[in-house]
PDB file of N, CA and C in Angstrom:
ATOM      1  N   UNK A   1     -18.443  11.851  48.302  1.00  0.00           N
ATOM      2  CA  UNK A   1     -17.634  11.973  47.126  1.00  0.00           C
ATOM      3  C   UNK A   1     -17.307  10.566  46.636  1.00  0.00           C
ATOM      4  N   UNK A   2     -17.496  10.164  45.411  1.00  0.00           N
ATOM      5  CA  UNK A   2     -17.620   9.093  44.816  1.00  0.00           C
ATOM      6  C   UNK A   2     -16.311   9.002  44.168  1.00  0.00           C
ATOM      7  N   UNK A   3     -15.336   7.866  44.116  1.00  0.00           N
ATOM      8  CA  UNK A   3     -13.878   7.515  42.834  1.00  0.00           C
ATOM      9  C   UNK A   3     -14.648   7.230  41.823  1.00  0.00           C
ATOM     10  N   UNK A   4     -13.851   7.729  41.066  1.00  0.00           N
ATOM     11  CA  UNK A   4     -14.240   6.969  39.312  1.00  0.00           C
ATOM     12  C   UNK A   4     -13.420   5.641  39.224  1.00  0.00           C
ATOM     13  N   UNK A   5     -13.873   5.377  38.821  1.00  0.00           N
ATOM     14  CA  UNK A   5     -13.402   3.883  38.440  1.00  0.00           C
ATOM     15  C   UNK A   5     -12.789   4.031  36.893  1.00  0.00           C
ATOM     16  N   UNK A   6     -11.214   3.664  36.750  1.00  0.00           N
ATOM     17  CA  UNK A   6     -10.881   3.634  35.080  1.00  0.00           C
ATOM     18  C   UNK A   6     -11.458   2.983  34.135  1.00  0.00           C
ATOM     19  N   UNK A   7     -11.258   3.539  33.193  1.00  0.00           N
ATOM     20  CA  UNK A   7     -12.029   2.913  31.927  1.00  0.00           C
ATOM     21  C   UNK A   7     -11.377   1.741  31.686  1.00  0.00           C
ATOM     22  N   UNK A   8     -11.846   0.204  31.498  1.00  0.00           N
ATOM     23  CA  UNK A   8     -11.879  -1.069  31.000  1.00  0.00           C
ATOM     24  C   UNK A   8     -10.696  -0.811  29.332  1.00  0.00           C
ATOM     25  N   UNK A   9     -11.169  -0.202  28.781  1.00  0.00           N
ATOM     26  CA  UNK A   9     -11.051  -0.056  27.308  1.00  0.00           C
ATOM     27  C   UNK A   9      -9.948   0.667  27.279  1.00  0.00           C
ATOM     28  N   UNK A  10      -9.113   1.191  28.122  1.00  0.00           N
ATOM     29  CA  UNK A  10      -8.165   2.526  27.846  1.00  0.00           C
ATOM     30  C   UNK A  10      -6.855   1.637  28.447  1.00  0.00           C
ATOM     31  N   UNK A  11      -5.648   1.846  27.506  1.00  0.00           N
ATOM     32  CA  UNK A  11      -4.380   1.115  28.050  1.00  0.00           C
ATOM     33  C   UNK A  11      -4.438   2.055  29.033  1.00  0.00           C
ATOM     34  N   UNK A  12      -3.108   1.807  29.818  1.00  0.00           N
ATOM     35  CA  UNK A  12      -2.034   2.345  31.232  1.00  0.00           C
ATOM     36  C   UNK A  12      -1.374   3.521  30.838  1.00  0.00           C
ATOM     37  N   UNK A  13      -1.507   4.376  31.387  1.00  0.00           N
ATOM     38  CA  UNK A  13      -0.717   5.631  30.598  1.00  0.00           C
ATOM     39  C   UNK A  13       0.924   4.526  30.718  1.00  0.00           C
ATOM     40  N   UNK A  14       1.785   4.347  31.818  1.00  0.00           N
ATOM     41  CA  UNK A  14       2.726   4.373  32.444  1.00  0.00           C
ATOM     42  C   UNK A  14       2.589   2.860  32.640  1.00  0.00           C
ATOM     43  N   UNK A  15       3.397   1.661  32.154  1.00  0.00           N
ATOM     44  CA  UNK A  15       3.868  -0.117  32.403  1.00  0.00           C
ATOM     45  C   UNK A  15       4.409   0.449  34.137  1.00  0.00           C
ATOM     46  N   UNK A  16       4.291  -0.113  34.616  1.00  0.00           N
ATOM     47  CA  UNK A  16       5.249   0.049  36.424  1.00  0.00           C
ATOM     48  C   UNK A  16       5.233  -1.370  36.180  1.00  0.00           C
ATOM     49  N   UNK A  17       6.646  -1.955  36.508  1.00  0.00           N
ATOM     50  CA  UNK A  17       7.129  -3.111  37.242  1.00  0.00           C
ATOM     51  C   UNK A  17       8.075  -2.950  38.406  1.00  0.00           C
ATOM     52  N   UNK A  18       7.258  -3.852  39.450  1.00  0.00           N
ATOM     53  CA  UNK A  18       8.190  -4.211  40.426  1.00  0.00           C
ATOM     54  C   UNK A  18       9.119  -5.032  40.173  1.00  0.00           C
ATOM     55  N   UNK A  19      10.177  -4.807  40.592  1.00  0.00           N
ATOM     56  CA  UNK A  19      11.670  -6.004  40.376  1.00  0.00           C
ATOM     57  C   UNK A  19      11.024  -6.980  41.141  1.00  0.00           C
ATOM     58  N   UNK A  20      11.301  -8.315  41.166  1.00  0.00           N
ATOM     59  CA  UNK A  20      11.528  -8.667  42.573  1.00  0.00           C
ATOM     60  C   UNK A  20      12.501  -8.576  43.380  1.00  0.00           C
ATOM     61  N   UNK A  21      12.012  -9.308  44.883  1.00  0.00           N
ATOM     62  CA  UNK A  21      13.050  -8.860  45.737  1.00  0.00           C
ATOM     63  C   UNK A  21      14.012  -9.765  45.734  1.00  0.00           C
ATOM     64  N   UNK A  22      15.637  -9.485  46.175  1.00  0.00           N
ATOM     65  CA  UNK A  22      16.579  -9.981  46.390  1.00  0.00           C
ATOM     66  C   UNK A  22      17.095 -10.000  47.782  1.00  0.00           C
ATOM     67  N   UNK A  23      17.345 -10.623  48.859  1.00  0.00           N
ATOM     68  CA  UNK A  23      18.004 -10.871  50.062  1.00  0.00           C
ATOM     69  C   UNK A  23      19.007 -10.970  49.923  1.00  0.00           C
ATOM     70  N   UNK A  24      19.920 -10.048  50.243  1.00  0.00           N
ATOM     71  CA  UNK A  24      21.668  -9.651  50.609  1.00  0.00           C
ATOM     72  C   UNK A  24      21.811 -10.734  51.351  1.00  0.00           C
ATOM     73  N   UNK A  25      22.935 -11.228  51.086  1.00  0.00           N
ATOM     74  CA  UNK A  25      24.149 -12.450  51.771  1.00  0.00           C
ATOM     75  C   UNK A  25      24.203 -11.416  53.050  1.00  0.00           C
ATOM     76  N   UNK A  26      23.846 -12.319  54.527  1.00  0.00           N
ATOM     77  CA  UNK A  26      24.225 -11.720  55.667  1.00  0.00           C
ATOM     78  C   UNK A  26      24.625 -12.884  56.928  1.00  0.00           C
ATOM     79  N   UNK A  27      25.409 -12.210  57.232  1.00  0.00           N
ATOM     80  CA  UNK A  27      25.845 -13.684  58.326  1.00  0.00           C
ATOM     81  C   UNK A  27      24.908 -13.948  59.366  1.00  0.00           C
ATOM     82  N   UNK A  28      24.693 -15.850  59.427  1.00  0.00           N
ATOM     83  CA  UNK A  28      23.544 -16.255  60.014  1.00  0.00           C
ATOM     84  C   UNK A  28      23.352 -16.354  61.696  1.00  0.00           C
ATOM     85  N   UNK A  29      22.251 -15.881  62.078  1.00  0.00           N
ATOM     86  CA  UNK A  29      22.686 -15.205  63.614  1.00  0.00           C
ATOM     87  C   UNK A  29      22.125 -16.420  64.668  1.00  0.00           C
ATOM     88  N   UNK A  30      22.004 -16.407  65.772  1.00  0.00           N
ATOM     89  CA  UNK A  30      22.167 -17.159  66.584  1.00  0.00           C
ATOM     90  C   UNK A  30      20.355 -17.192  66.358  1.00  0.00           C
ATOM     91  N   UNK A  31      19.933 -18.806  66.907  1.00  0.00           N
ATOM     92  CA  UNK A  31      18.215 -18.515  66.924  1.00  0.00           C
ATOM     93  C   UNK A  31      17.825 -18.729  68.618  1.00  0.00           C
ATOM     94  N   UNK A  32      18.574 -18.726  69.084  1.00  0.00           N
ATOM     95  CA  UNK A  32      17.986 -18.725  70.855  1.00  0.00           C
ATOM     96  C   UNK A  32      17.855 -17.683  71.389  1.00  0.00           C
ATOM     97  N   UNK A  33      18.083 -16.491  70.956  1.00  0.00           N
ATOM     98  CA  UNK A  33      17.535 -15.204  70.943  1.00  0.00           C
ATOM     99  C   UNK A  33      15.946 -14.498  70.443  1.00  0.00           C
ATOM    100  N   UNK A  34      15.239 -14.755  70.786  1.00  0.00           N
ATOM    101  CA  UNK A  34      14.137 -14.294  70.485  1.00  0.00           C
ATOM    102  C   UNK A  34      13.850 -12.826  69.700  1.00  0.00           C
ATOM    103  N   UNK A  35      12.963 -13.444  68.747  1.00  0.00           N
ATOM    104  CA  UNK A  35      12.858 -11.744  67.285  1.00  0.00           C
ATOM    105  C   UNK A  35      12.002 -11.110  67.720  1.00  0.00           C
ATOM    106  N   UNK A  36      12.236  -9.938  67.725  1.00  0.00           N
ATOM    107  CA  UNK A  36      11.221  -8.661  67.877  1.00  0.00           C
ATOM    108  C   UNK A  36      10.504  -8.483  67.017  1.00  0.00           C
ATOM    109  N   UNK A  37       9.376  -8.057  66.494  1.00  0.00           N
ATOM    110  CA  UNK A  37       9.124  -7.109  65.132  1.00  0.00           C
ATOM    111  C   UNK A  37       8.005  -6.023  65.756  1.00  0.00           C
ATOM    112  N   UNK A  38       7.929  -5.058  65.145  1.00  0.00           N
ATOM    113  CA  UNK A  38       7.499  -3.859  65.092  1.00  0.00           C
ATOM    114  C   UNK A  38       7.233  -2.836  64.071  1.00  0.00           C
ATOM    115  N   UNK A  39       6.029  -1.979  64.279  1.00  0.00           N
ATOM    116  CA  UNK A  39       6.323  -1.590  63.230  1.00  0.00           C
ATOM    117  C   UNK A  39       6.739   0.088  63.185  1.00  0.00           C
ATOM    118  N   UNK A  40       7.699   0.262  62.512  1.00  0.00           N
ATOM    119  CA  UNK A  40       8.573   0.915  62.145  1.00  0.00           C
ATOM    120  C   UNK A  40       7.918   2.847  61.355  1.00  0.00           C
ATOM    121  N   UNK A  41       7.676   3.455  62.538  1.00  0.00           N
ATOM    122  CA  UNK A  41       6.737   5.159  62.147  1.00  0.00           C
ATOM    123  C   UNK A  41       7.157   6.460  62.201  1.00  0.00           C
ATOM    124  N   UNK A  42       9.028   6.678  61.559  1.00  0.00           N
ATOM    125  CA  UNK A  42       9.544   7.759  62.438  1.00  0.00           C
ATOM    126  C   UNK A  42       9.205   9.268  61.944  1.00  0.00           C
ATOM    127  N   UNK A  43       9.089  10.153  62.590  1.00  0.00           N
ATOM    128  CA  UNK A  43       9.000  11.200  62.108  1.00  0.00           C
ATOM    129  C   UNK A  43      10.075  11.425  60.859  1.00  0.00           C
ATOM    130  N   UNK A  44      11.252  11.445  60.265  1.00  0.00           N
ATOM    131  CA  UNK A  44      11.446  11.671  59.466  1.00  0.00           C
ATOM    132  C   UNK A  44      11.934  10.023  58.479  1.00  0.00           C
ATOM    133  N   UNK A  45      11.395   9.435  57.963  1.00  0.00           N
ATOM    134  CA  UNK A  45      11.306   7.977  57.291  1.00  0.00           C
ATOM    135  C   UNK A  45      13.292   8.098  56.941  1.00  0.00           C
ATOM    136  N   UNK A  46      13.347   6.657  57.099  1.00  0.00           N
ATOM    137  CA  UNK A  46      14.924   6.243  56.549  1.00  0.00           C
ATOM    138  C   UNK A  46      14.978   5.097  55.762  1.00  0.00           C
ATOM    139  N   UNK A  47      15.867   4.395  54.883  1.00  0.00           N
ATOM    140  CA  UNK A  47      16.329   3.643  54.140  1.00  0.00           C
ATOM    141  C   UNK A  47      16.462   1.840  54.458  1.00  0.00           C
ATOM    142  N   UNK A  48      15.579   1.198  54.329  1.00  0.00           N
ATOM    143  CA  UNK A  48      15.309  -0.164  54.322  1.00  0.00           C
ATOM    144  C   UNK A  48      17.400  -0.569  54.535  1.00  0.00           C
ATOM    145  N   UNK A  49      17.734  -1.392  55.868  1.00  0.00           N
ATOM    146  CA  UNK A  49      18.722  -1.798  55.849  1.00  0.00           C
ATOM    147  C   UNK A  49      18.917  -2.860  54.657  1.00  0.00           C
ATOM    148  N   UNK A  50      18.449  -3.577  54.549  1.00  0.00           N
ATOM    149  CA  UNK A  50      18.623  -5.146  53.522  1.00  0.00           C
ATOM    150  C   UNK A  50      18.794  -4.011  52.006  1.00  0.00           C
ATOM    151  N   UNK A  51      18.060  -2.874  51.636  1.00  0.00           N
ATOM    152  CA  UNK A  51      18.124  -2.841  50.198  1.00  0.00           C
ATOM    153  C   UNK A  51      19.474  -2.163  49.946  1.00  0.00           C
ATOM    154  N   UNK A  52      19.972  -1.089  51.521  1.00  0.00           N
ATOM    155  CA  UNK A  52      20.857  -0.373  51.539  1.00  0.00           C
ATOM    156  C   UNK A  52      22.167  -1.695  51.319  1.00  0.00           C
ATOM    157  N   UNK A  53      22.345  -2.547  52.079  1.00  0.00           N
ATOM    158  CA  UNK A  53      23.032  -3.904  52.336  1.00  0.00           C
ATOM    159  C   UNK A  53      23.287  -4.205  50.318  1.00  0.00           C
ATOM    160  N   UNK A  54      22.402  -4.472  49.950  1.00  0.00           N
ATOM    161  CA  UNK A  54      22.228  -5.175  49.177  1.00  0.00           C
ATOM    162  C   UNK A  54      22.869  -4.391  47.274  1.00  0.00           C
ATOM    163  N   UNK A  55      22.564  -2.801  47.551  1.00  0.00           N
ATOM    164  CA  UNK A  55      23.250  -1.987  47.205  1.00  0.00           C
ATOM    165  C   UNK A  55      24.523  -2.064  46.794  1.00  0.00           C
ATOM    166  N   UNK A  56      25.261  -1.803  48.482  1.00  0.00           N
ATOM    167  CA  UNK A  56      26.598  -2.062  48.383  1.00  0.00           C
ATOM    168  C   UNK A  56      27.040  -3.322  47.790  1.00  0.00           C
ATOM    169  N   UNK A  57      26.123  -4.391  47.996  1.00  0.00           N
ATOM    170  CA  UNK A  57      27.033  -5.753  47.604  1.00  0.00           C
ATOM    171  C   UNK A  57      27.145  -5.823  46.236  1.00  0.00           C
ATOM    172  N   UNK A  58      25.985  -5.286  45.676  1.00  0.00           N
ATOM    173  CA  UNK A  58      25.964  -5.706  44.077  1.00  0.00           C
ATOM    174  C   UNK A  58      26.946  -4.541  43.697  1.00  0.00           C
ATOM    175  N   UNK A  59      27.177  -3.235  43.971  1.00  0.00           N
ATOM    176  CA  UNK A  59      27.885  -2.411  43.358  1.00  0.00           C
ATOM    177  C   UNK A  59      27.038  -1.468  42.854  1.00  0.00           C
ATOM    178  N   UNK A  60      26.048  -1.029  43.192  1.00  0.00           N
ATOM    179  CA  UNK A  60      24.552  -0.194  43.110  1.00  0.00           C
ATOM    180  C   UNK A  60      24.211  -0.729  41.980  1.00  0.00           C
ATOM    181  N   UNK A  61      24.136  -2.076  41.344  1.00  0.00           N
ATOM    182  CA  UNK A  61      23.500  -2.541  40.709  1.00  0.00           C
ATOM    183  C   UNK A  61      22.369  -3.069  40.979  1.00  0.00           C
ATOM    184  N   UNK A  62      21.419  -2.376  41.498  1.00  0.00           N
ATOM    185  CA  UNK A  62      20.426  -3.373  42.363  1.00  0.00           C
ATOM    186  C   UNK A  62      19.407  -2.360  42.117  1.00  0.00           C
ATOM    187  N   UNK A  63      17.689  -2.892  42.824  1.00  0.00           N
ATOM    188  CA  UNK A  63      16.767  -2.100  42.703  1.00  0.00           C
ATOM    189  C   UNK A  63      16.916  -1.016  43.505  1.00  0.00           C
ATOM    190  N   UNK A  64      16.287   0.273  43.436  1.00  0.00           N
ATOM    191  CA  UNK A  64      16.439   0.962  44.109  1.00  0.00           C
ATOM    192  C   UNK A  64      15.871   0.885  45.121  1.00  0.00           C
ATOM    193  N   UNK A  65      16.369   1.611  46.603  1.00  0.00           N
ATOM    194  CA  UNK A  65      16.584   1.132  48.087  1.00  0.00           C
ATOM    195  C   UNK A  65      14.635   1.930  48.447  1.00  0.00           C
ATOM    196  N   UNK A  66      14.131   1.407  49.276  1.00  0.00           N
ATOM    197  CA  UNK A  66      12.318   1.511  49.699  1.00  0.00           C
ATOM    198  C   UNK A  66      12.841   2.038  51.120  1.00  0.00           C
ATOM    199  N   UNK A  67      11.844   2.655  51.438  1.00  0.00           N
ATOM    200  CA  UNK A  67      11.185   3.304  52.960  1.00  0.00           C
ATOM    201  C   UNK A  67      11.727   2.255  53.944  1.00  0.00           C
ATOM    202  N   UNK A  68      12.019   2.055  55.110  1.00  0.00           N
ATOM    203  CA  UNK A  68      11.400   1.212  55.961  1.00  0.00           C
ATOM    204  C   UNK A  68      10.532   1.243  56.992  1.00  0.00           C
ATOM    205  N   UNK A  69       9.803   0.293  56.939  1.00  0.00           N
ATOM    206  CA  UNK A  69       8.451   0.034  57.714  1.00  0.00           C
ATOM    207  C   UNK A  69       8.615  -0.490  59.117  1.00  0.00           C
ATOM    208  N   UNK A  70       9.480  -1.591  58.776  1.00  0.00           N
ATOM    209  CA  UNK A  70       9.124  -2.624  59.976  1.00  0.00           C
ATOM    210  C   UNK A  70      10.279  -2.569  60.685  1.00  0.00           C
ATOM    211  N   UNK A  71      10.839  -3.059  62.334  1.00  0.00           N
ATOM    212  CA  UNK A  71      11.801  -2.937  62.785  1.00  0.00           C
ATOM    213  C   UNK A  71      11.777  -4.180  63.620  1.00  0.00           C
ATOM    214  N   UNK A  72      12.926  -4.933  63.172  1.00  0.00           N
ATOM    215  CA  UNK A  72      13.000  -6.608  63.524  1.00  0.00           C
ATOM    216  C   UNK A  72      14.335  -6.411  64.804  1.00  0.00           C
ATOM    217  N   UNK A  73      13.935  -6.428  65.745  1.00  0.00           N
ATOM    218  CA  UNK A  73      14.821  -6.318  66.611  1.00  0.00           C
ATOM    219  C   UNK A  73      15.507  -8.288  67.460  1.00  0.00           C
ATOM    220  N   UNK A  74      16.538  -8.857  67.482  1.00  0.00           N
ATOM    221  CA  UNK A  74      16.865  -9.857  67.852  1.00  0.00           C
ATOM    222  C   UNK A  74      18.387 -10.045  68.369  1.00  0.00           C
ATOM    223  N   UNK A  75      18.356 -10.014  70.060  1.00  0.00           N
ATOM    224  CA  UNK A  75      19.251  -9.979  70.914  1.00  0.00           C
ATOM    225  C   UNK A  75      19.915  -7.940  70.679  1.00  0.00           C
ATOM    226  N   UNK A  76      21.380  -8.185  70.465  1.00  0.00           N
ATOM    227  CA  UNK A  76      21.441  -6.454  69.974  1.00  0.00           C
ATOM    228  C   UNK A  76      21.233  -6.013  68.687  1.00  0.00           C
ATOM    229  N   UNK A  77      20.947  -6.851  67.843  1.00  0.00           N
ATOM    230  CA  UNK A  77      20.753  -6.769  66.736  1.00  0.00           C
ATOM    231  C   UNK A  77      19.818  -6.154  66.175  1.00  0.00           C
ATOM    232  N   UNK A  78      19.829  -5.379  65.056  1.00  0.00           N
ATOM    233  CA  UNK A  78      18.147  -3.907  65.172  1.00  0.00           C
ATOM    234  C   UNK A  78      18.658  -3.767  63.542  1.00  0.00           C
ATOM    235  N   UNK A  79      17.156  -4.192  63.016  1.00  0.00           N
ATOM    236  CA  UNK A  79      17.366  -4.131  61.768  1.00  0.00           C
ATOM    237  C   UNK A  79      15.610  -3.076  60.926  1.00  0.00           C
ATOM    238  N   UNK A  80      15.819  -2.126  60.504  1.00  0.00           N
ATOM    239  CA  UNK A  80      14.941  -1.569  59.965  1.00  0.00           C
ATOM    240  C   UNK A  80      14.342  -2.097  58.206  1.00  0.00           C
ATOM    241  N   UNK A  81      13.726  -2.599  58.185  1.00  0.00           N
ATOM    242  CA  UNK A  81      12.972  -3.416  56.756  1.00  0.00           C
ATOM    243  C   UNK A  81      12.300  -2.922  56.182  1.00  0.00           C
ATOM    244  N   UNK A  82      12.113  -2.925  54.769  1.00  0.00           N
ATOM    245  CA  UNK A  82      10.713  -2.133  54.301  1.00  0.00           C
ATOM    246  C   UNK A  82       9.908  -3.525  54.353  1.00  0.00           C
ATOM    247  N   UNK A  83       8.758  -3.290  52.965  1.00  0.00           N
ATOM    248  CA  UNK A  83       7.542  -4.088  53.701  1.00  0.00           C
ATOM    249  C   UNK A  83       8.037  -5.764  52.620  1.00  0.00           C
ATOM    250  N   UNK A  84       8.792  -5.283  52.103  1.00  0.00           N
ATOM    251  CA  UNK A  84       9.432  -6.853  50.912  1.00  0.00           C
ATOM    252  C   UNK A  84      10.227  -7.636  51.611  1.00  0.00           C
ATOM    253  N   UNK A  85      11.249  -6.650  52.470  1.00  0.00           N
ATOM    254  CA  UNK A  85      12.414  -7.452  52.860  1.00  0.00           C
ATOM    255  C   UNK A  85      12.261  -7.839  54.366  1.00  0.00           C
ATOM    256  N   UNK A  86      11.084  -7.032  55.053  1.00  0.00           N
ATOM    257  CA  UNK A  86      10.437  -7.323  56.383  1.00  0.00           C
ATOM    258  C   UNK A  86       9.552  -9.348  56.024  1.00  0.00           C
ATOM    259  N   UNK A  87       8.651  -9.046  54.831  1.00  0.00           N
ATOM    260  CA  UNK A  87       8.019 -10.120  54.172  1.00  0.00           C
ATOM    261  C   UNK A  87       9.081 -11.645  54.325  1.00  0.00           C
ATOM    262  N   UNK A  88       9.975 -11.308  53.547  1.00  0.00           N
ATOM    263  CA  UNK A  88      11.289 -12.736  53.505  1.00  0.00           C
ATOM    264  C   UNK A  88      11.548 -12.716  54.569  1.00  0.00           C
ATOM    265  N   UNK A  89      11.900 -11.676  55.613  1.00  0.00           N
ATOM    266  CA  UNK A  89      12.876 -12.095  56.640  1.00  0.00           C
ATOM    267  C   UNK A  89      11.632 -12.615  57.962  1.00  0.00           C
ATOM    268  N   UNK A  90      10.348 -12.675  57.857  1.00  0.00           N
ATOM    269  CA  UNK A  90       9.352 -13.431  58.557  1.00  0.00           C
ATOM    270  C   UNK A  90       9.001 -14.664  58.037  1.00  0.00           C
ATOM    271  N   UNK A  91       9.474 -14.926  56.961  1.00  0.00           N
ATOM    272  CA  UNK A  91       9.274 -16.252  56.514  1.00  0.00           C
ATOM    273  C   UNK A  91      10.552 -17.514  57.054  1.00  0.00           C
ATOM    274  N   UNK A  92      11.405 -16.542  56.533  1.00  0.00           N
ATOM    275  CA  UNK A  92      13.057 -17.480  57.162  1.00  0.00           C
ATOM    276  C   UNK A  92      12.803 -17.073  59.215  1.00  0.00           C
ATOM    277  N   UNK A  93      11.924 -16.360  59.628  1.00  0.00           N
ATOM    278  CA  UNK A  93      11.688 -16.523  61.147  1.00  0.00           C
ATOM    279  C   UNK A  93      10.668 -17.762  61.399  1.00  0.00           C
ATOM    280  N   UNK A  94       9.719 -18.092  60.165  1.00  0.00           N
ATOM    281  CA  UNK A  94       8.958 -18.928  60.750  1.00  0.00           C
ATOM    282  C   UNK A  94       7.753 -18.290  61.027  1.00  0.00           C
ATOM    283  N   UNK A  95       7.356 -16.705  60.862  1.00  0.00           N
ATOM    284  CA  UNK A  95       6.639 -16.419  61.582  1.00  0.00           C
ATOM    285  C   UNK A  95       5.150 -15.956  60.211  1.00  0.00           C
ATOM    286  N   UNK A  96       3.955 -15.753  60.723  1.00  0.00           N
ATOM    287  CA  UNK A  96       2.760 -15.399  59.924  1.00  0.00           C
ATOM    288  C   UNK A  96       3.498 -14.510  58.911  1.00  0.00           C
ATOM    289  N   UNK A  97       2.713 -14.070  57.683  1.00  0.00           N
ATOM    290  CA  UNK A  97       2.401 -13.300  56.708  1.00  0.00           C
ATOM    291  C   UNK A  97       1.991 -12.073  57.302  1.00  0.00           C
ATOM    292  N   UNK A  98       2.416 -11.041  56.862  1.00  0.00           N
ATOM    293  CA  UNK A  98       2.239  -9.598  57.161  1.00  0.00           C
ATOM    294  C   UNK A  98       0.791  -9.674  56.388  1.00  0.00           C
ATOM    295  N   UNK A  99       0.224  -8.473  56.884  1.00  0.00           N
ATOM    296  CA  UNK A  99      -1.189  -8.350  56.221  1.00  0.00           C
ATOM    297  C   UNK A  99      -1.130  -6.747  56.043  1.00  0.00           C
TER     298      UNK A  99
END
């Protein structure tokens, strides 16, 4: 079974823009604790902590809250991410690019 490929010549039914992402103000944690990451497959999916976080701070003025994927675990600390806010928070770790 073969995809069609869209027509060149035909607008978008539907513009989609992604917002970009925003990182919620969170207090900065100790780094001699070593980060977990994982990735994040539960039988019933839950709510990206950072967008839920980020929600409240603005006053639900914010993008609306994504899946989470990834699960960044460091000392007791257990944080569930989708795949934007998993993205920033491996960069401020220092660590590779998600693929």
């Amino acid at each position: 079974m073969t995809r069609r490929q869209p027509d060149p010549m035909q607008d978008a039914l539907f513009g989609v823009e992604t917002p970009p992402i925003q990182v919620p103000k969170r207090i900065p944690t100790s780094k001699r604790t070593p980060v977990v990451w994982s990735k994040y497959r539960p039988k019933h999916p839950v709510k990206c902590d950072d967008c839920m976080l980020l929600l409240v701070q603005c006053k639900g003025k914010a993008p609306a809250s994504r899946q989470a994927k990834f699960r960044r675990k460091q000392g007791v600390s257990d944080l569930l991410l989708c795949y934007a806010h998993a993205q920033a928070r491996r960069e401020e770790d220092g660590m590779e690019a998600l693929s």
